[in-house]
Protein backbone atom coordinates (compact mmCIF):
# COMPACT_ATOMS: atom_id res chain seq x y z
CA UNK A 1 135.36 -125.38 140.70
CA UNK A 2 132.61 -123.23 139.02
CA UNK A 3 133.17 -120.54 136.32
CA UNK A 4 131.36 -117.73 137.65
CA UNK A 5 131.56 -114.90 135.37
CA UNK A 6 133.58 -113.08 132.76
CA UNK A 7 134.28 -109.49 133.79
CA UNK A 8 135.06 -107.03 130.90
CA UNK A 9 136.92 -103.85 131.73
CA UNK A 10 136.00 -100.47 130.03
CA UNK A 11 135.79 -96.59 130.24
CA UNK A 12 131.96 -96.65 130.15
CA UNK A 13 129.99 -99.25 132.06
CA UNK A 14 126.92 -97.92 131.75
CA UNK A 15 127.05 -98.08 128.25
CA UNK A 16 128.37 -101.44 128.00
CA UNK A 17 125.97 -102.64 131.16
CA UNK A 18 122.86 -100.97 128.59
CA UNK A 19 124.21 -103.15 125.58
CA UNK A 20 123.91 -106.38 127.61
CA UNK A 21 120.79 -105.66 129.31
CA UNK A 22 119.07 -104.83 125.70
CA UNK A 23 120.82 -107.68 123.99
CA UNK A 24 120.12 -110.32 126.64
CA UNK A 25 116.72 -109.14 128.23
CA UNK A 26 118.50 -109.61 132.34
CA UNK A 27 118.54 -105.68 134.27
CA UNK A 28 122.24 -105.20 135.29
CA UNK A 29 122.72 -105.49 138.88
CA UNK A 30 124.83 -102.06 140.39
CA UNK A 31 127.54 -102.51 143.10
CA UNK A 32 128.82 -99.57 142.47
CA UNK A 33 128.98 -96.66 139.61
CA UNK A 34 132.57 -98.73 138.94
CA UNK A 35 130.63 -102.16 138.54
CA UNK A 36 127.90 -104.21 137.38
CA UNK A 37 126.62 -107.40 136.84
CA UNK A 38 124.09 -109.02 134.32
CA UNK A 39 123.23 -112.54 135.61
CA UNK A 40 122.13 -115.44 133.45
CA UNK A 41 120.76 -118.55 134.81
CA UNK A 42 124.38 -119.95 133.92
CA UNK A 43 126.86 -117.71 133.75
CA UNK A 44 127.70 -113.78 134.63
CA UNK A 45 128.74 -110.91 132.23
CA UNK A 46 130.29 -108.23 135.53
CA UNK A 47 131.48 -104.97 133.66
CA UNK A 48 134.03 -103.28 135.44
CA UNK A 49 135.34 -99.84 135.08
CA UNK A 50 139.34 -99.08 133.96
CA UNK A 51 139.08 -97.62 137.41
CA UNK A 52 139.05 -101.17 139.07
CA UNK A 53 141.81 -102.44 137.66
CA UNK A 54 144.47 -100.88 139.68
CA UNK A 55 142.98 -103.09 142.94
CA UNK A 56 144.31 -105.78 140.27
CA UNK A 57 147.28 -104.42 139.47
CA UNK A 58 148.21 -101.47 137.60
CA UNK A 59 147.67 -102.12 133.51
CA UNK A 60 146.72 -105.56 134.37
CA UNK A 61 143.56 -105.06 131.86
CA UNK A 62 142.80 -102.68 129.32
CA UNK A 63 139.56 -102.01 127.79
CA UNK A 64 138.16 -102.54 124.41
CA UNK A 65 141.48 -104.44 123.63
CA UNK A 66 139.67 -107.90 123.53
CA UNK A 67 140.16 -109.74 120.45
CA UNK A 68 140.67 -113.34 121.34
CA UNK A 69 137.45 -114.39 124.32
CA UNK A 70 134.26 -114.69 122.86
CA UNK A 71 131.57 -114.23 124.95
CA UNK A 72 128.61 -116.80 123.98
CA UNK A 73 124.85 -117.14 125.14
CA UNK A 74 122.97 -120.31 124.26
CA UNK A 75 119.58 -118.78 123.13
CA UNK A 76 116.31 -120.86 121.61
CA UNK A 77 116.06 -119.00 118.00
CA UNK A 78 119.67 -117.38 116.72
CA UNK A 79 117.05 -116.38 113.56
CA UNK A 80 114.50 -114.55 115.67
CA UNK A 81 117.29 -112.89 117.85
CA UNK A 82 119.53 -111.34 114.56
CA UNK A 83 115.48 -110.25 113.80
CA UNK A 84 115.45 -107.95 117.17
CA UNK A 85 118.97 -107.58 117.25
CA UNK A 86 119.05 -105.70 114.50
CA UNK A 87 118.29 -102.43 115.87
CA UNK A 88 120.14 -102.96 118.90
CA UNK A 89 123.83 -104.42 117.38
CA UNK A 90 126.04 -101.72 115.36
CA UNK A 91 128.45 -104.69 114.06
CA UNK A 92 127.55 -107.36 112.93
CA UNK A 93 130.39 -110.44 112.14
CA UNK A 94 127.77 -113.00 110.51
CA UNK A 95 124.47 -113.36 109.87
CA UNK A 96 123.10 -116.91 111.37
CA UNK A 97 125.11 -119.59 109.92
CA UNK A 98 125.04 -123.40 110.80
CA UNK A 99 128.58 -124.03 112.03
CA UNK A 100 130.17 -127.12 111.37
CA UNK A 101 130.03 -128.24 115.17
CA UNK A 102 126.33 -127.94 114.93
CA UNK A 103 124.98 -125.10 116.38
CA UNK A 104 123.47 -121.76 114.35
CA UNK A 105 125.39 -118.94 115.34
CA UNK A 106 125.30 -115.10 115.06
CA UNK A 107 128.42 -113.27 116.08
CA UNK A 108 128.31 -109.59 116.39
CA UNK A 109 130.47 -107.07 118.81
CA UNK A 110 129.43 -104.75 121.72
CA UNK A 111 130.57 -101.19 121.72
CA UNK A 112 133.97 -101.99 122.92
CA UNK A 113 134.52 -104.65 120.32
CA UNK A 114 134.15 -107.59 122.63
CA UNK A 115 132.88 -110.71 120.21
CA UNK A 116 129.91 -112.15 121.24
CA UNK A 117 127.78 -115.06 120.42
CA UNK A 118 124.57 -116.36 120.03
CA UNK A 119 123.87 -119.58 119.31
CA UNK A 120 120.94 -122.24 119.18
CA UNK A 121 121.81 -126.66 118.60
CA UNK A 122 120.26 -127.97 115.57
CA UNK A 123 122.09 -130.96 114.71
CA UNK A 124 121.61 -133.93 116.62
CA UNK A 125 124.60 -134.20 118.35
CA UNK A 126 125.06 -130.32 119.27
CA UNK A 127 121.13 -131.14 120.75
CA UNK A 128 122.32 -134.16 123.22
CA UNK A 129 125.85 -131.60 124.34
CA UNK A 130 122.84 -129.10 124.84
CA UNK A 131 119.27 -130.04 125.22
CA UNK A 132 116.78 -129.08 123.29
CA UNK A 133 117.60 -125.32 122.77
CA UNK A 134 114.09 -124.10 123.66
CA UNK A 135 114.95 -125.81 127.35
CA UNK A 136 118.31 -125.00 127.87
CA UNK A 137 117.94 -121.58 126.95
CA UNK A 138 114.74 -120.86 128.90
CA UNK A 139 115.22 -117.73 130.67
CA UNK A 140 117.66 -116.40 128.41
CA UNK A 141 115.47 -115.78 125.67
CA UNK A 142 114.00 -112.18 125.23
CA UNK A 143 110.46 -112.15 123.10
């Protein structure tokens, strides 16, 4: 079994598409005006419109009323993205802090509210669950 993607529902996927292109440097991929997809080399954000969910079934999901997943990119430098993030991210959770598991995080929210993290190993032991951040993150990383 793979985990493929996490699909957020909302009332405007272009907008929420634009956020995760900027933020994560992938083009969304369009199914439909309902649906898209921005693929990682690991993982998929898909974005689907409150129109979708009734092929799910009726109030199954209902958008920006997330407050529990949080969606998390391993990227090589959390300082250098909350540098060119800045711009892009209206809220902010953090700044970059070292977390006691290891990794330097940065937690801020899309425009629906979803949480969303980036974070980079620097102890040790988040390094060997990782790699070396610069490697495992290749590809992810926007300059």
């Amino acid at each position: 079994m793979n985990l493929v993607s996490i699909r957020l529902i909302t009332d405007d996927v272009r907008r929420l598409a634009a956020f995760y292109e900027q933020v994560t440097g992938v083009a969304a991929a369009w199914s439909t005006p309902d649906f898209a997809e921005v693929a990682t080399p690991a993982g998929t954000v898909a974005i689907g419109h409150t129109r979708t969910v009734a092929l799910f079934g009726a109030g199954s999901a209902r958008p920006a009323d997330n407050r529990t997943a949080i969606i998390e990119f391993l990227v090589a430098d959390v300082d250098a993205e909350y540098a060119r993030l800045r711009e892009t991210v209206d809220e902010f959770v953090n700044e970059p802090t070292t977390m006691p598991w290891g990794n330097r995080s940065l937690l801020f929210r899309d425009p629906d509210g979803n949480l969303v993290n980036f974070f980079t190993p620097v102890t040790p032991e988040a390094v060997a669950r990782f790699g070396r951040s610069e490697d495992a993150a290749a590809g992810a990383h926007v300059e």
